[in-house]
C-alpha atoms as a PDB file:
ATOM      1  CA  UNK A   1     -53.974   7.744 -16.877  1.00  0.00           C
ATOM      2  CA  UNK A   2     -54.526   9.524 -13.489  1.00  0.00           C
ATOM      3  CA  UNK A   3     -55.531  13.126 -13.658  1.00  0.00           C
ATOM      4  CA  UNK A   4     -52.956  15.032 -11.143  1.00  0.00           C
ATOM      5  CA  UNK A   5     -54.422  18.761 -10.544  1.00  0.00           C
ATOM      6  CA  UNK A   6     -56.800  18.508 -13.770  1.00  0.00           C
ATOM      7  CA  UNK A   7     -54.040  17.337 -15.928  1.00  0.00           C
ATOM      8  CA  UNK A   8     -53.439  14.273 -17.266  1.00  0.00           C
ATOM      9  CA  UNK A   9     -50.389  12.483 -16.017  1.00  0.00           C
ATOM     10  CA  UNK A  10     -47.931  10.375 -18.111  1.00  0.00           C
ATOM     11  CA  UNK A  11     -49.126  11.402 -20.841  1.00  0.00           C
ATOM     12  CA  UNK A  12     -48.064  14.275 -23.509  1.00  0.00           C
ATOM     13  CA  UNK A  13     -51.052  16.087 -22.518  1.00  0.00           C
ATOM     14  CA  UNK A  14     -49.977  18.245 -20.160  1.00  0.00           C
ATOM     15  CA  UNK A  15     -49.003  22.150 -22.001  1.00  0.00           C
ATOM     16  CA  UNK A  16     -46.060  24.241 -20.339  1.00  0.00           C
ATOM     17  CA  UNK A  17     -47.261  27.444 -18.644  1.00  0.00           C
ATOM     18  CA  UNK A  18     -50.583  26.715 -17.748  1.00  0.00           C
ATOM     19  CA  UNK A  19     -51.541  26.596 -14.029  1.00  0.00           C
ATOM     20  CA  UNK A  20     -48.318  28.755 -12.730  1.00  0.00           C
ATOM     21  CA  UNK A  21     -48.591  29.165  -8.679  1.00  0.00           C
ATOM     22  CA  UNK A  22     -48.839  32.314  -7.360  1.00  0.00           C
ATOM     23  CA  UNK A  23     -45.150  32.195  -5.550  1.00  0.00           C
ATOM     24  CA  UNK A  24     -42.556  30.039  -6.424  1.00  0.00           C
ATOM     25  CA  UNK A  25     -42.068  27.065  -3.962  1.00  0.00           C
ATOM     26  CA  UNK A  26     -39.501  26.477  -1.946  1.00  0.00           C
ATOM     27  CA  UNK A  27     -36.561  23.907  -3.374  1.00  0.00           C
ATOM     28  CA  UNK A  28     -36.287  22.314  -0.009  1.00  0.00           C
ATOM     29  CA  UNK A  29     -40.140  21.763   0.312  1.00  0.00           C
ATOM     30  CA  UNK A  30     -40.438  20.915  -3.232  1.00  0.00           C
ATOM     31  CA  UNK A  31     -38.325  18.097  -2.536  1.00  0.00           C
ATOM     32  CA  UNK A  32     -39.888  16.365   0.127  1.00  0.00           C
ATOM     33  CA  UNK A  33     -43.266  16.536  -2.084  1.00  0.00           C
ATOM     34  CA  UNK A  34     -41.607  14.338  -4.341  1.00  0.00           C
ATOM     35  CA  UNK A  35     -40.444  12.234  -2.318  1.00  0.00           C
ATOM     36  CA  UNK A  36     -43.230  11.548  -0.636  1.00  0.00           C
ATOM     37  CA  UNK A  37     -44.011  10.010  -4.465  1.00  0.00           C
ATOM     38  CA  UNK A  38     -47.385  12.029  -3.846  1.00  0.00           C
ATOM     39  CA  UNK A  39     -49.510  13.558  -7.155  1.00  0.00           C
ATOM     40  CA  UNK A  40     -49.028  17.046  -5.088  1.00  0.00           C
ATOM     41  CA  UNK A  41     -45.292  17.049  -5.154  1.00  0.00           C
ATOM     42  CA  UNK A  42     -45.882  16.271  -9.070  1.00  0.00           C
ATOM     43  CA  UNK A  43     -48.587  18.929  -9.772  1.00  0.00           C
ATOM     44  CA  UNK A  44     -46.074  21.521  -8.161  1.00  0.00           C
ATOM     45  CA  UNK A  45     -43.286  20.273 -10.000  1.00  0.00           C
ATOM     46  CA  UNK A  46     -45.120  21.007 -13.477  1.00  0.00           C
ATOM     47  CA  UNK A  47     -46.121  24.262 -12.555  1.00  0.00           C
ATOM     48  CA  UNK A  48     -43.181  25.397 -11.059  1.00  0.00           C
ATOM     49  CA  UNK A  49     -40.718  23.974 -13.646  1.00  0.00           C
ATOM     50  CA  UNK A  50     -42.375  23.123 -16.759  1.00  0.00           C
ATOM     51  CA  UNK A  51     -41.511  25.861 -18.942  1.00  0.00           C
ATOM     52  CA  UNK A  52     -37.851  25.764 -18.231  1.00  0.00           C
ATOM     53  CA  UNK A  53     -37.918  22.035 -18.692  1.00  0.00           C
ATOM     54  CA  UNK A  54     -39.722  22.373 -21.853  1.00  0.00           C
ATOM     55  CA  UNK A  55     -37.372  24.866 -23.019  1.00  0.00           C
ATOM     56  CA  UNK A  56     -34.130  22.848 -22.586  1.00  0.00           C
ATOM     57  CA  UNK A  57     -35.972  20.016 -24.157  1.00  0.00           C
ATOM     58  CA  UNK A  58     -37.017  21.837 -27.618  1.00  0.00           C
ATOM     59  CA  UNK A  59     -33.882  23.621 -28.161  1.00  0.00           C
ATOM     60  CA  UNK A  60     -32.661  20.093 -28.281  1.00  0.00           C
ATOM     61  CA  UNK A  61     -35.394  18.526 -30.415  1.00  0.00           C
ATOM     62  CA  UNK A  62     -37.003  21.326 -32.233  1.00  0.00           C
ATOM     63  CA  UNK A  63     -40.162  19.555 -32.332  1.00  0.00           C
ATOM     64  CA  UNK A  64     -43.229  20.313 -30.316  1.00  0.00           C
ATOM     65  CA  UNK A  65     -44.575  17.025 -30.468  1.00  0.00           C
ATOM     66  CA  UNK A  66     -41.093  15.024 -29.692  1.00  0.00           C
ATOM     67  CA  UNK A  67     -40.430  17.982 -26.983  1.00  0.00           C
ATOM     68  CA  UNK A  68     -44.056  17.760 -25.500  1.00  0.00           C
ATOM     69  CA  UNK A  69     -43.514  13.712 -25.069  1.00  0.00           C
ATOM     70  CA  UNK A  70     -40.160  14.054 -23.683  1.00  0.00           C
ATOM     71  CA  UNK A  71     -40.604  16.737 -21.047  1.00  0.00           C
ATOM     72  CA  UNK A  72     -43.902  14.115 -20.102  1.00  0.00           C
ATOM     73  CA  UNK A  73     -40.775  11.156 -19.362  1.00  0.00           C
ATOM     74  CA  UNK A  74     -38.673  14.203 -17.934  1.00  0.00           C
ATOM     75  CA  UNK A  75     -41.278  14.770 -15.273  1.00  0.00           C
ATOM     76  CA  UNK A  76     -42.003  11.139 -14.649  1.00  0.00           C
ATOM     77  CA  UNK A  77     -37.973  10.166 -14.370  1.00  0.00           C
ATOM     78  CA  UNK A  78     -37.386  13.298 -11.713  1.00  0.00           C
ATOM     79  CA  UNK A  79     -40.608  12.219  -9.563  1.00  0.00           C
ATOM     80  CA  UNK A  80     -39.959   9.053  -9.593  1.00  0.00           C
ATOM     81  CA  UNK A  81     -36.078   9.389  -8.384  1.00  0.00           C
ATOM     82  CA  UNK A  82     -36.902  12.223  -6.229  1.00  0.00           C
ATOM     83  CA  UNK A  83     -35.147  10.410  -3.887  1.00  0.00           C
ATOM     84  CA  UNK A  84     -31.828  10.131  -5.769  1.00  0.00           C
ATOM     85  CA  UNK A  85     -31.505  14.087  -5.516  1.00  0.00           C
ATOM     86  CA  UNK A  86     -27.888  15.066  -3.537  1.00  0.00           C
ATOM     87  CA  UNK A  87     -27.581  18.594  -2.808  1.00  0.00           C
ATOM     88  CA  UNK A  88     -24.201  18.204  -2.250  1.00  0.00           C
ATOM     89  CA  UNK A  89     -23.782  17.699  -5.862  1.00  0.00           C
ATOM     90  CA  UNK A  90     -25.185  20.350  -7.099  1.00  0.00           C
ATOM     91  CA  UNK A  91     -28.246  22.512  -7.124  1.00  0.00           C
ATOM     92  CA  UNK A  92     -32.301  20.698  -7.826  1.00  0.00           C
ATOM     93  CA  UNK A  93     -32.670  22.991 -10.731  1.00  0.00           C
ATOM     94  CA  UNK A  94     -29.603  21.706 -12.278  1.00  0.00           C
ATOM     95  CA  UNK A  95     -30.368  18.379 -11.412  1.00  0.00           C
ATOM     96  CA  UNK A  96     -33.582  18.653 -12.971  1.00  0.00           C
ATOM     97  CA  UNK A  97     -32.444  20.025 -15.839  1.00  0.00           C
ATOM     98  CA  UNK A  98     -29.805  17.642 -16.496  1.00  0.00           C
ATOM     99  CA  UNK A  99     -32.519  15.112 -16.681  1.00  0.00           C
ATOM    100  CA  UNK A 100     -34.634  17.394 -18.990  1.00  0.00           C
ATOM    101  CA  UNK A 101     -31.487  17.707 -20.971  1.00  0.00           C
ATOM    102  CA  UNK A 102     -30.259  13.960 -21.150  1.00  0.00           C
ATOM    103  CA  UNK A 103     -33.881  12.661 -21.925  1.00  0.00           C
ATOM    104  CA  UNK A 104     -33.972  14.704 -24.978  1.00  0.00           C
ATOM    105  CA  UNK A 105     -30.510  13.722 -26.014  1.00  0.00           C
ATOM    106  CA  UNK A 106     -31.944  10.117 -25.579  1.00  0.00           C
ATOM    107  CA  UNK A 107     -34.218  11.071 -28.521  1.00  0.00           C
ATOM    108  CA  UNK A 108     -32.221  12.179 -30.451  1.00  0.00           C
ATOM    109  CA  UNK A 109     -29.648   9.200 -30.423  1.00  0.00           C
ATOM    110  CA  UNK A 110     -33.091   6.554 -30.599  1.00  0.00           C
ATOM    111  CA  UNK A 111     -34.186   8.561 -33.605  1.00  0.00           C
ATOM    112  CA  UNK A 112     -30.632   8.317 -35.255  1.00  0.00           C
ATOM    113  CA  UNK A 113     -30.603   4.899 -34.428  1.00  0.00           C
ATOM    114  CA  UNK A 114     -33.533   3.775 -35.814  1.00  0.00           C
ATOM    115  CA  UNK A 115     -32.839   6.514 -38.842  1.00  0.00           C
ATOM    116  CA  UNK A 116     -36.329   5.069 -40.334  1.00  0.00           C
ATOM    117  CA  UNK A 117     -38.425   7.754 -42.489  1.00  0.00           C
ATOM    118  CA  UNK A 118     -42.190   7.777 -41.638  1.00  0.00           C
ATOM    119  CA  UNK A 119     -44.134  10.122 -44.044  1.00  0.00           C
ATOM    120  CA  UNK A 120     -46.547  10.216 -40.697  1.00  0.00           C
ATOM    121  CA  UNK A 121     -44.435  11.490 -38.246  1.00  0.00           C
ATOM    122  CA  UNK A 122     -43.064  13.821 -41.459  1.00  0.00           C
ATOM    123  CA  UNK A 123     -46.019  15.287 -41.839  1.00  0.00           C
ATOM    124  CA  UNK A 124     -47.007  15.586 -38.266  1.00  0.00           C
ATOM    125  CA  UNK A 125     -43.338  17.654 -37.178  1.00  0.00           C
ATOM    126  CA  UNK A 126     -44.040  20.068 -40.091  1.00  0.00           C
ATOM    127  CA  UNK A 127     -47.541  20.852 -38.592  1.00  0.00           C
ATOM    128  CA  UNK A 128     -46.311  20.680 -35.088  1.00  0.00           C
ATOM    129  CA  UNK A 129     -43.283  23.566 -36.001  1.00  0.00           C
ATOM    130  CA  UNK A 130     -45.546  25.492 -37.790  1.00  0.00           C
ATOM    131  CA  UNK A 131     -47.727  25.729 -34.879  1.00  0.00           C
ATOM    132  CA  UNK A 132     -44.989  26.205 -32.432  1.00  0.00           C
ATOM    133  CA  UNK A 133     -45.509  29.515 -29.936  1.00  0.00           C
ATOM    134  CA  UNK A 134     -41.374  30.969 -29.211  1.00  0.00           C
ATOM    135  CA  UNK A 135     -43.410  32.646 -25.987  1.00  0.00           C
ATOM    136  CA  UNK A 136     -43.971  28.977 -24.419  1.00  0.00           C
ATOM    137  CA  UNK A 137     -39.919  29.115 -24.432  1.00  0.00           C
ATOM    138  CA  UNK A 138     -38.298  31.020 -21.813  1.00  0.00           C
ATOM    139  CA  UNK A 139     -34.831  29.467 -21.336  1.00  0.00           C
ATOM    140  CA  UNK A 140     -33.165  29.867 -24.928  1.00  0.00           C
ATOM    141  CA  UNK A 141     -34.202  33.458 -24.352  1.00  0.00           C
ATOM    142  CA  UNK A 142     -32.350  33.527 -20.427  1.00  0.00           C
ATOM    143  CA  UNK A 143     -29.666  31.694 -22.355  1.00  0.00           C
ATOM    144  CA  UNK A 144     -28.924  34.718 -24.912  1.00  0.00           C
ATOM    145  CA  UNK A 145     -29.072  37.017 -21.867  1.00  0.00           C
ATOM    146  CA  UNK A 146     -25.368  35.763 -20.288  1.00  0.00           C
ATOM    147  CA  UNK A 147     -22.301  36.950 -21.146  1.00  0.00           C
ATOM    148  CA  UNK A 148     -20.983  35.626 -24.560  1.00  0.00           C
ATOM    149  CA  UNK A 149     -18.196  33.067 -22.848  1.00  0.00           C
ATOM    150  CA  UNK A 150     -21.106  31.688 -20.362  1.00  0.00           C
ATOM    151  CA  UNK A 151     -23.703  31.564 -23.628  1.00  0.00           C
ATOM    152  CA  UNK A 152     -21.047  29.221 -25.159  1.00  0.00           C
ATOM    153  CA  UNK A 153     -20.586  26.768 -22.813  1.00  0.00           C
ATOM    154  CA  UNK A 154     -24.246  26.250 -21.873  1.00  0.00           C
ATOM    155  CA  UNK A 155     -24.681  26.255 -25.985  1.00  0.00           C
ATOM    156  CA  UNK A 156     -22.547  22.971 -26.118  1.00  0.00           C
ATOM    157  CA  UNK A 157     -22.576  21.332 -22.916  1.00  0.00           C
ATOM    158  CA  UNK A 158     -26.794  21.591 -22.485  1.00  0.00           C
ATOM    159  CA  UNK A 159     -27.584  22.122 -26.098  1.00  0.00           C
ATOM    160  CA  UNK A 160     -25.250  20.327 -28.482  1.00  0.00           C
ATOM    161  CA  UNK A 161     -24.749  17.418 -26.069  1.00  0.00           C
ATOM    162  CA  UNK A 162     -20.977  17.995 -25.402  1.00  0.00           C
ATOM    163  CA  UNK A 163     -19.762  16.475 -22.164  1.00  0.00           C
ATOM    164  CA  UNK A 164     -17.481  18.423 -20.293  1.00  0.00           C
ATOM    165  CA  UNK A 165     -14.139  17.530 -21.537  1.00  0.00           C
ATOM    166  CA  UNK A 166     -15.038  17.693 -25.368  1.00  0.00           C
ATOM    167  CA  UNK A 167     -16.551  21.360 -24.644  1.00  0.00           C
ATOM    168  CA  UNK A 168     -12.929  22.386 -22.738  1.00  0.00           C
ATOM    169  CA  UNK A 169     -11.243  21.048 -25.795  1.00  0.00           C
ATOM    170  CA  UNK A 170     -13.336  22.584 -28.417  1.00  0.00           C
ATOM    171  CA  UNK A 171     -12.811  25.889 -26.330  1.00  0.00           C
ATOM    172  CA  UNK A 172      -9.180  25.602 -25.709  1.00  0.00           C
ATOM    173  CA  UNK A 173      -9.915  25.611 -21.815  1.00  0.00           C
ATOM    174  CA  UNK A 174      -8.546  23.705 -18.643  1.00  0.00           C
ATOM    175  CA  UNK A 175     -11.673  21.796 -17.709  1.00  0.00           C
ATOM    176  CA  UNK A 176     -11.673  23.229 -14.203  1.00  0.00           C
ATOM    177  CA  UNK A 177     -11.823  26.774 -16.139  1.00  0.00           C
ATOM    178  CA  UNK A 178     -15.056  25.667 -18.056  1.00  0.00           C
ATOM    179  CA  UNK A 179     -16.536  23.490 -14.982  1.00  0.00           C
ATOM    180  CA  UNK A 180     -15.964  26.781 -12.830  1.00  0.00           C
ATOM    181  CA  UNK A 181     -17.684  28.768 -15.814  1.00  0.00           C
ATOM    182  CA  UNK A 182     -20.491  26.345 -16.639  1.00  0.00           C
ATOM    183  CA  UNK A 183     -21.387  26.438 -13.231  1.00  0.00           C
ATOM    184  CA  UNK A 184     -21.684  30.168 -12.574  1.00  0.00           C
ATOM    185  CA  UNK A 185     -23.445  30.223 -15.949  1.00  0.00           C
ATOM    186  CA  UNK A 186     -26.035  28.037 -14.580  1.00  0.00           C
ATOM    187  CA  UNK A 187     -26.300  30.153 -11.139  1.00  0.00           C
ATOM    188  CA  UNK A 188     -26.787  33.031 -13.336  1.00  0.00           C
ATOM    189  CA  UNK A 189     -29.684  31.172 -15.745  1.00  0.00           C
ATOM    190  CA  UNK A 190     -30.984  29.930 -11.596  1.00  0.00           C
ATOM    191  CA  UNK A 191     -31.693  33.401 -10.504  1.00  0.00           C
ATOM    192  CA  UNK A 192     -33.137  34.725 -13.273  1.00  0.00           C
ATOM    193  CA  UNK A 193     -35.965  31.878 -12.672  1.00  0.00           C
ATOM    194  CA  UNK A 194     -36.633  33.456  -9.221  1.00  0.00           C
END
């Protein structure tokens, strides 16, 4: 593995909220780190966005170990398709954490698939929650901060894996009415990171 800033990279060795930048970076300029495809644009990536990654991730799994190794392919997937970013579409923190989000839903669905009991992996979740630290979690914590009706859609659509349309049904909403909501939600959760 290549060592990126003194961490390891591609590996599940790499701890949210260690190594925080003084300032923020820019969006824009983060971008063109990554893709450049460069171990800076990487490095600045983690530190800038690892804790809110990680958080999205572990509400999902609620497992350190699973969330840990997930937020690792998280990082790799939005590096590596840097260049797939459209801000037309939407903003990079909701980009990114719509991959966060999807690549722990991906867990999920290959551990239901291969449903198979390991008494090793058993033993090593219990350890792993009983070791887990609620302060390395920031976003479930922005989450409970928004307005009940904005706390309910992000709750299904980025937590319980609900798409879009089953989260307007299950609310009794026009989908443009929960689209319009989701995405003010996630404004909301985007300034309270800066």
């Amino acid at each position: 593995m290549d060592s990126i800033g003194g961490k390891q990279a591609g590996g599940p060795y790499l701890r949210p909220g260690k190594g925080q930048p003084d300032l923020p970076m820019s969006d824009d300029r983060m971008i063109r780190l990554l893709q450049r495809n460069g171990p800076e644009g990487l490095s600045l990536l983690y530190d800038q966005y690892a804790k809110a990654l990680y958080g999205v991730i572990y509400h999902v799994l609620q497992n350190t170990e699973a969330a840990e190794e997930v937020l690792q392919d998280a990082m790799m997937k939005i590096w590596k398709n840097a260049s797939n970013f459209d801000p037309g579409k939407g903003s990079f923190l909701n980009w990114i954490l719509q991959i966060a989000r999807n690549a722990a839903i991906d867990r999920v669905r290959l551990k239901r698939f291969s449903n198979v009991s390991d008494p090793i992996e058993s033993a090593s979740q219990n350890q792993a929650e009983a070791t887990f630290n609620p302060e390395t979690v920031d976003v479930p914590d922005l989450v409970r901060k928004l307005e009940p009706a904005q706390r309910e859609i992000i709750e299904l659509v980025y937590f319980q894996g609900y798409s879009q349309s089953e989260a307007a049904e299950a609310l009794g909403l026009p989908l443009g009415t929960l689209k319009s909501r989701l995405y003010n939600a996630i404004n909301k959760l985007g300034s309270m990171f800066t």
